[in-house]
PDB file of N, CA and C in Angstrom:
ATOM      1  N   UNK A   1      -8.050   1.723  -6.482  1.00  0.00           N
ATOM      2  CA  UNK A   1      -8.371   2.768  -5.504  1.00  0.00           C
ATOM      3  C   UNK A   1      -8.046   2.272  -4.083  1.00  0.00           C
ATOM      4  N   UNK A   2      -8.646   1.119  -3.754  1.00  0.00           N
ATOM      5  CA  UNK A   2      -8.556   0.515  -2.711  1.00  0.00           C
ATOM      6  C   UNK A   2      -6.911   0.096  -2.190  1.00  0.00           C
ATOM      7  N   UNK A   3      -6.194  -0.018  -3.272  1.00  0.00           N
ATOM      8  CA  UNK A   3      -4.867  -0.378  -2.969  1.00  0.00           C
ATOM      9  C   UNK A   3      -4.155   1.329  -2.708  1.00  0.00           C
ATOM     10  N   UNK A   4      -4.488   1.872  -3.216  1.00  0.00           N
ATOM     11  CA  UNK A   4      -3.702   3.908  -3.574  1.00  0.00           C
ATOM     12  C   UNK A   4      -4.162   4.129  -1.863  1.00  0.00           C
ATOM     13  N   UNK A   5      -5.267   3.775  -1.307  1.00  0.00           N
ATOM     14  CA  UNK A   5      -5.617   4.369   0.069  1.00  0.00           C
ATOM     15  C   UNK A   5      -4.520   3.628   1.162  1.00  0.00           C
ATOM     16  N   UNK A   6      -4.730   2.170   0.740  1.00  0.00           N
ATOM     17  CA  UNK A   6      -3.887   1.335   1.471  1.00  0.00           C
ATOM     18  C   UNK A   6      -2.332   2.147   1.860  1.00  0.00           C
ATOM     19  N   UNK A   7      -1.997   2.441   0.656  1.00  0.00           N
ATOM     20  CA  UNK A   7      -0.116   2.940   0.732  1.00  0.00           C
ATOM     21  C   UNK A   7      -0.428   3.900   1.328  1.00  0.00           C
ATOM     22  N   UNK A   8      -1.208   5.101   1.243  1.00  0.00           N
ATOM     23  CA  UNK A   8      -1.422   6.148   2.069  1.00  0.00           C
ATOM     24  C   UNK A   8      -1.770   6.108   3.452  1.00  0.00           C
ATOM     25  N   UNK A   9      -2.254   5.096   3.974  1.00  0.00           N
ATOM     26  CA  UNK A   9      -2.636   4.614   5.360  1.00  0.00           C
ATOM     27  C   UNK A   9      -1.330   4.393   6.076  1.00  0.00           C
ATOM     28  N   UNK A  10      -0.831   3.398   4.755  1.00  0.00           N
ATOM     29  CA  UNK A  10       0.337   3.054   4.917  1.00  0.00           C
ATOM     30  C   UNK A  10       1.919   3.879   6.026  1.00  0.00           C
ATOM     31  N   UNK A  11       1.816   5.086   4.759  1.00  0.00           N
ATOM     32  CA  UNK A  11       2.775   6.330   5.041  1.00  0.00           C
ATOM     33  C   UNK A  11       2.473   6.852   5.888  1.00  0.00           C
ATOM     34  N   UNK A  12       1.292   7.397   6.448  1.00  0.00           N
ATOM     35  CA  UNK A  12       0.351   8.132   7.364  1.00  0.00           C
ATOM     36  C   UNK A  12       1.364   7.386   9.069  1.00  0.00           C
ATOM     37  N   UNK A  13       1.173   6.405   8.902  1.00  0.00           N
ATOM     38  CA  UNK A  13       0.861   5.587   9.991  1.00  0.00           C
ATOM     39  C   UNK A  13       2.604   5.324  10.074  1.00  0.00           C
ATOM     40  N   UNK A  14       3.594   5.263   9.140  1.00  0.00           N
ATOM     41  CA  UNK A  14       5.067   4.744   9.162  1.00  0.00           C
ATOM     42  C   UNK A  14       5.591   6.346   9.875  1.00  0.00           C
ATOM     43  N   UNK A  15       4.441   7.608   9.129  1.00  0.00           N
ATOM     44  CA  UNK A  15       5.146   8.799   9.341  1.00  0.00           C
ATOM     45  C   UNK A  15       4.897   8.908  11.385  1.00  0.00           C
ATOM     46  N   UNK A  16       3.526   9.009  11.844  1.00  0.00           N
ATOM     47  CA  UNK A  16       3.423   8.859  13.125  1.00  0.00           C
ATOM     48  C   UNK A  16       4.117   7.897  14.024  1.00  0.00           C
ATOM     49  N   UNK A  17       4.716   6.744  13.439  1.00  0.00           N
ATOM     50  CA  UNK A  17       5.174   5.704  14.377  1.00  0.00           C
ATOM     51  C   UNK A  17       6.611   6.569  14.391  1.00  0.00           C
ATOM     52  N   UNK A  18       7.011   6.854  13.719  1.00  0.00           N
ATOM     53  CA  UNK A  18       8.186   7.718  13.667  1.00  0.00           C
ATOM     54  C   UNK A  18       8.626   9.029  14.824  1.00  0.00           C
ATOM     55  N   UNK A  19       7.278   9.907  14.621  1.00  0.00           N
ATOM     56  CA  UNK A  19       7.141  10.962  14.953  1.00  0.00           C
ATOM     57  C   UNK A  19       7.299  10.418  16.852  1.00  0.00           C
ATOM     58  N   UNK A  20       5.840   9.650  16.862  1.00  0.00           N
ATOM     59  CA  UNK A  20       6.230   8.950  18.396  1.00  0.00           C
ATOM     60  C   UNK A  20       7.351   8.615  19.165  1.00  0.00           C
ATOM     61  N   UNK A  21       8.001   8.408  18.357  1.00  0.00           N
ATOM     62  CA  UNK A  21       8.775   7.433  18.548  1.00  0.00           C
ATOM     63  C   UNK A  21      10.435   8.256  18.860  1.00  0.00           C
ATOM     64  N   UNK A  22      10.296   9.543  17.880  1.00  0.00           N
ATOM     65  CA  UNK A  22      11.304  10.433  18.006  1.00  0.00           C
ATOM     66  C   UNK A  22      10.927  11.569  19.673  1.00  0.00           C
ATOM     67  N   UNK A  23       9.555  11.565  19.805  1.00  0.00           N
ATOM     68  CA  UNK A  23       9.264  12.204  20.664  1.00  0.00           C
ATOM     69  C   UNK A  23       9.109  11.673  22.225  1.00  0.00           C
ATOM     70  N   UNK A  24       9.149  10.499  22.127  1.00  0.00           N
ATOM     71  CA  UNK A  24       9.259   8.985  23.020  1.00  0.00           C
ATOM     72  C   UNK A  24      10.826   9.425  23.616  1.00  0.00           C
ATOM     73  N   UNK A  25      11.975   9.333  22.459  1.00  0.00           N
ATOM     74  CA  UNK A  25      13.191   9.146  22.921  1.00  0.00           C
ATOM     75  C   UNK A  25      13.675  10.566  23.683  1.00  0.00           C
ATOM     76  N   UNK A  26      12.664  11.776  23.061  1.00  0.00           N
ATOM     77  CA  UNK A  26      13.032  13.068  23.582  1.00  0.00           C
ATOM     78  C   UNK A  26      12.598  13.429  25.032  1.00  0.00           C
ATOM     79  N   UNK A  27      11.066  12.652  25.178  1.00  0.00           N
ATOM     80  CA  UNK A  27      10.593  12.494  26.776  1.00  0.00           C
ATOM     81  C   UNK A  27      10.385  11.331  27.127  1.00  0.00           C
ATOM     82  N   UNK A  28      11.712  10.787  27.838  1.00  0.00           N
ATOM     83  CA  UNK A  28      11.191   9.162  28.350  1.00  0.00           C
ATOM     84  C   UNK A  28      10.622   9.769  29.785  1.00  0.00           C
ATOM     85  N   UNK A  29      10.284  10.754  30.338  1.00  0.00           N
ATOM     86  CA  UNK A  29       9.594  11.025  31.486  1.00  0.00           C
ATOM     87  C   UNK A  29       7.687  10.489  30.862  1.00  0.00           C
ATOM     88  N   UNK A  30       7.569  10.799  30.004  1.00  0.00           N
ATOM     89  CA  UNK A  30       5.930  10.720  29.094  1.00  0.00           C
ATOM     90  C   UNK A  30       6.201   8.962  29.403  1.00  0.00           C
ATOM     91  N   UNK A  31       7.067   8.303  29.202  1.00  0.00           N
ATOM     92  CA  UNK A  31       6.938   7.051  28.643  1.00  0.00           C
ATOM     93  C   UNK A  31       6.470   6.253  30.460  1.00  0.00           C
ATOM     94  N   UNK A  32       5.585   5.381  29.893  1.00  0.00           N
ATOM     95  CA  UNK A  32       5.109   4.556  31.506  1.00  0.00           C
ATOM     96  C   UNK A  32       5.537   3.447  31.429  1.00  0.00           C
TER      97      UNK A  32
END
């Protein structure tokens, strides 16, 4: 169980660093 949450934390967190990261390059005015 403890490992099934892990990968899901996992993805959660690979999917947002992403998302940031695409939205980072779209407003480098946001970026400080």
């Amino acid at each position: 169980m403890g490992s099934l949450e892990d990968f899901d934390i996992s993805a959660v967190l690979q999917k947002l660093i992403a998302f940031v990261d695409s939205f980072s390059s779209d407003s480098p005015e946001t970026v400080e």
